[in-house]
N, C-alpha and C. Protein backbone atom coordinates (compact mmCIF):
# COMPACT_ATOMS: atom_id res chain seq x y z
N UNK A 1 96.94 77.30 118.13
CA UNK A 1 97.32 78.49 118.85
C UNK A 1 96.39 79.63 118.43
N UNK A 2 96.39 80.54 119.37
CA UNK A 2 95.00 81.70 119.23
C UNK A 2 96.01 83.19 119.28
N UNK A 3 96.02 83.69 118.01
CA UNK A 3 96.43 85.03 117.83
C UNK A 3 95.42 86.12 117.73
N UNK A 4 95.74 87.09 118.54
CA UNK A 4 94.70 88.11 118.94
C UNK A 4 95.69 89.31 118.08
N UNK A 5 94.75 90.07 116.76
CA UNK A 5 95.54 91.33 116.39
C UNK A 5 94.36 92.37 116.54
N UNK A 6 95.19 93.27 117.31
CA UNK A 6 94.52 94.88 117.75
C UNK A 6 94.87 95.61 116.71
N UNK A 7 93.65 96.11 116.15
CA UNK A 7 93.63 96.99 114.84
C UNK A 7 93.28 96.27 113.55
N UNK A 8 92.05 96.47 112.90
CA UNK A 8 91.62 95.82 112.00
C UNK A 8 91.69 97.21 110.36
N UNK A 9 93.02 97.29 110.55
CA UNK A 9 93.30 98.13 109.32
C UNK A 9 94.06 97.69 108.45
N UNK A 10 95.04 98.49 107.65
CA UNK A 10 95.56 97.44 106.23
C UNK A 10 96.44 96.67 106.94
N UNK A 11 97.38 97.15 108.05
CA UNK A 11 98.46 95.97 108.42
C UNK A 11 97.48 94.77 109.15
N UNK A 12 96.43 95.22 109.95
CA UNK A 12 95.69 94.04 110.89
C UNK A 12 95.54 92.68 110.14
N UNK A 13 94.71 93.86 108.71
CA UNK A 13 93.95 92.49 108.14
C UNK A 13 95.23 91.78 107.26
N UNK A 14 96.12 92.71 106.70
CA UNK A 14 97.43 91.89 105.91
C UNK A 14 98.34 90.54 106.85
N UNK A 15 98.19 91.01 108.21
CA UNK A 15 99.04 90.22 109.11
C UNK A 15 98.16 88.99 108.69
N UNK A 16 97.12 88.95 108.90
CA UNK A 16 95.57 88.25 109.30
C UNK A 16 96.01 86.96 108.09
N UNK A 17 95.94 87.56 107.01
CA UNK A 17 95.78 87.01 105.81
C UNK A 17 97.11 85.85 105.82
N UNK A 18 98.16 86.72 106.19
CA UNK A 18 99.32 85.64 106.33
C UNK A 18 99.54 84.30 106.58
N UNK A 19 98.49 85.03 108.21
CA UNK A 19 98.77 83.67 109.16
C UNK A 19 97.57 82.81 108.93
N UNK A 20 96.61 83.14 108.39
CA UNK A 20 95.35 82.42 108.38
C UNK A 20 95.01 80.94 108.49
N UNK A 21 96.27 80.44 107.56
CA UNK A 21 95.75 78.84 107.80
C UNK A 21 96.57 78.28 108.84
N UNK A 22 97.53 78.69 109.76
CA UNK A 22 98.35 78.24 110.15
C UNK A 22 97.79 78.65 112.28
N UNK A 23 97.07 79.73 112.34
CA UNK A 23 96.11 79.92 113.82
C UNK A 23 94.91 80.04 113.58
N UNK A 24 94.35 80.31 115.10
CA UNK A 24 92.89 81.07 114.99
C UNK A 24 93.56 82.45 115.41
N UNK A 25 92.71 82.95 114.73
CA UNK A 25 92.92 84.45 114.49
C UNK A 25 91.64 85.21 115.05
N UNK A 26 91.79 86.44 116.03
CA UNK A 26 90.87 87.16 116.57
C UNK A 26 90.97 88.62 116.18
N UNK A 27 90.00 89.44 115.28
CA UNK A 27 90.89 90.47 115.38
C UNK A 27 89.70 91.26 115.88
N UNK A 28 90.40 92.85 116.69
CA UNK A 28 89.96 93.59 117.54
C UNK A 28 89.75 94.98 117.21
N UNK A 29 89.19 95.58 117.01
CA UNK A 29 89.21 96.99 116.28
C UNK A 29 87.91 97.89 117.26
N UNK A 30 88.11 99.15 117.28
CA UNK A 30 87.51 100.02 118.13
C UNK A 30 86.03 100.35 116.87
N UNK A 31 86.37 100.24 115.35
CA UNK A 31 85.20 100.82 114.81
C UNK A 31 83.83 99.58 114.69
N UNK A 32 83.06 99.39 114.37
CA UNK A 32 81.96 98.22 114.34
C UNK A 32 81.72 97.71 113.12
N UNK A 33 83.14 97.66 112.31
CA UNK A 33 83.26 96.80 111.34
C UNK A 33 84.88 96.83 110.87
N UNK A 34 85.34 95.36 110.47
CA UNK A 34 86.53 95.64 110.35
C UNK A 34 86.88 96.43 109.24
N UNK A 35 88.24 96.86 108.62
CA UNK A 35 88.34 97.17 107.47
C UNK A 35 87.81 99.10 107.58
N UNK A 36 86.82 99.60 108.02
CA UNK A 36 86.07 100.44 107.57
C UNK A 36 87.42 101.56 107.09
N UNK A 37 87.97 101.99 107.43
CA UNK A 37 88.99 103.62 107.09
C UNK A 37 89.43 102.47 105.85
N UNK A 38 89.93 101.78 105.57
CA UNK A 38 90.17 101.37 103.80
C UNK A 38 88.76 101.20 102.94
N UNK A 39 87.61 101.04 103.41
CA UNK A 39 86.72 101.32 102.58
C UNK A 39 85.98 102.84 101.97
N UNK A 40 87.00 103.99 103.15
CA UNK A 40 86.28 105.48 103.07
C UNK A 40 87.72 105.64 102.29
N UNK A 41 88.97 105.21 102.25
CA UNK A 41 89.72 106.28 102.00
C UNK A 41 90.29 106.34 100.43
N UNK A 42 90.51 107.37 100.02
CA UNK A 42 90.48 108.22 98.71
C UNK A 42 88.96 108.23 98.52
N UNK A 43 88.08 108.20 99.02
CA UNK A 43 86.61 108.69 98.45
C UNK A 43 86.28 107.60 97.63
N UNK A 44 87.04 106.08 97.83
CA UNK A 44 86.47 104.93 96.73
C UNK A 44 87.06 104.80 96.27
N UNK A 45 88.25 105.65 95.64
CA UNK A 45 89.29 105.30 94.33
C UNK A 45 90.17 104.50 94.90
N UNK A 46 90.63 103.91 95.84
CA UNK A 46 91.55 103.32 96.35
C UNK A 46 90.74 101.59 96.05
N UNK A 47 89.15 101.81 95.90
CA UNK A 47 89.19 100.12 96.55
C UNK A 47 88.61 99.66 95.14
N UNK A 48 89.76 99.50 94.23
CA UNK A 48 89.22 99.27 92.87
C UNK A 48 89.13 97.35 92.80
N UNK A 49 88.83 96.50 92.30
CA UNK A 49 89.18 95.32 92.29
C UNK A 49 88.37 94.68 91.10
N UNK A 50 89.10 94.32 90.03
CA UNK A 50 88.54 93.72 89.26
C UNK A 50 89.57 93.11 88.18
N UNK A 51 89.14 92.56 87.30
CA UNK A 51 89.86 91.51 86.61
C UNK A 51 90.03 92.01 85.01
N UNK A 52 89.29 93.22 84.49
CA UNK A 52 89.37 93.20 83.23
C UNK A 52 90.18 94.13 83.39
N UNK A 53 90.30 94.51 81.47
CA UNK A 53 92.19 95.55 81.23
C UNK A 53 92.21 96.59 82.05
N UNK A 54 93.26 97.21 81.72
CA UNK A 54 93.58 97.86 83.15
C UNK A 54 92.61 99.39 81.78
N UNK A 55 92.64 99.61 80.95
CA UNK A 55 92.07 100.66 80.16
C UNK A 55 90.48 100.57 80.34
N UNK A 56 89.91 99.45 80.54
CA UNK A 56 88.64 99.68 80.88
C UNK A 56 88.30 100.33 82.36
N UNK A 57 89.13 100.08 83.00
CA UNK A 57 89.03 100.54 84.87
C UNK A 57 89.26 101.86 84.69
N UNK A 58 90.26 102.46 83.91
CA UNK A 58 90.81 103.75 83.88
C UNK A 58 89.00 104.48 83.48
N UNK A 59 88.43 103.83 81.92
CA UNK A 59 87.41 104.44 81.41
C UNK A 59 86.04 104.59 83.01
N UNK A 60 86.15 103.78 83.76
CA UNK A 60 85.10 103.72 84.45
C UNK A 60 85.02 103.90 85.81
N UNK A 61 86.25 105.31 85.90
CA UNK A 61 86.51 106.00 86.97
C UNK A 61 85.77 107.05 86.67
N UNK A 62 84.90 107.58 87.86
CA UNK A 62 83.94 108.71 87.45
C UNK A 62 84.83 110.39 87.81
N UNK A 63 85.47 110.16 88.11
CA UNK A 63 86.04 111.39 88.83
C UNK A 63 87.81 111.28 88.55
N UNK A 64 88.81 111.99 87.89
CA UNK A 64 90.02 112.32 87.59
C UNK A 64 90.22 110.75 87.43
N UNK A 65 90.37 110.30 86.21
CA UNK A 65 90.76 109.11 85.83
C UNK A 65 91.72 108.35 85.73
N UNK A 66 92.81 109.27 85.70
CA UNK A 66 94.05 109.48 85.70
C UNK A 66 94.85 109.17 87.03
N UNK A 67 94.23 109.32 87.93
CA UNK A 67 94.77 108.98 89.34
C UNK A 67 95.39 107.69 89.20
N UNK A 68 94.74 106.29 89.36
CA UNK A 68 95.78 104.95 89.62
C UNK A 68 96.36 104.56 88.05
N UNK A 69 96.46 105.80 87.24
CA UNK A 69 96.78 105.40 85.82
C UNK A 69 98.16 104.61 86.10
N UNK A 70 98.93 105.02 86.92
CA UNK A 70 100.47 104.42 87.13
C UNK A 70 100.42 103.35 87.91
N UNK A 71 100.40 103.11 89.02
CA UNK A 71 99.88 102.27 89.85
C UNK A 71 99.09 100.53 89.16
N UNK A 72 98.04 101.14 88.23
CA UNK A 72 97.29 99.67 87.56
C UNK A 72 98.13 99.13 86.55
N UNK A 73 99.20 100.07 85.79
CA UNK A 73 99.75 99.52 85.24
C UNK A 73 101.51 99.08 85.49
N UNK A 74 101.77 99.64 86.64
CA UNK A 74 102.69 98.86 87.37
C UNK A 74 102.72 97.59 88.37
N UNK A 75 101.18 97.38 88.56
CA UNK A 75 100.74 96.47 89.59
C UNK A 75 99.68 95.26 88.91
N UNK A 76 100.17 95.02 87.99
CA UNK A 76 98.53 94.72 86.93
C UNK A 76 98.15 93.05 87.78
């Protein structure tokens, strides 16, 4: 079965991810890449991803460090 999702933003691509092994999946978005407004938004601080302690991520935030201080360590 062929699922078509309009809007390639956090719900598009979260739906996306769900169903992935189970359709083909088409997704449709007005900008010329999917994803793009989660790669601009908070100015970068939002798209952190990595695997070491959550105190080294904090150290190697260049700008108010303190921001996902709650967040990394409620979500680790």
């Amino acid at each position: 079965m062929n699922v078509a999702i309009v809007g390639a933003g956090a719900a598009g691509l979260m739906a996306a991810s769900f169903i992935k092994d189970e359709y083909e999946i088409h997704i449709f978005d007005h900008n010329e890449k999917i994803g793009k407004k989660l790669f601009i938004t908070g100015k970068g601080r939002c798209n952190i991803t990595n695997s070491c302690e959550v105190q080294d991520l904090i150290e190697n935030i260049n700008t108010n460090k303190y921001f996902c201080y709650s967040p990394f360590y409620d979500f680790t």
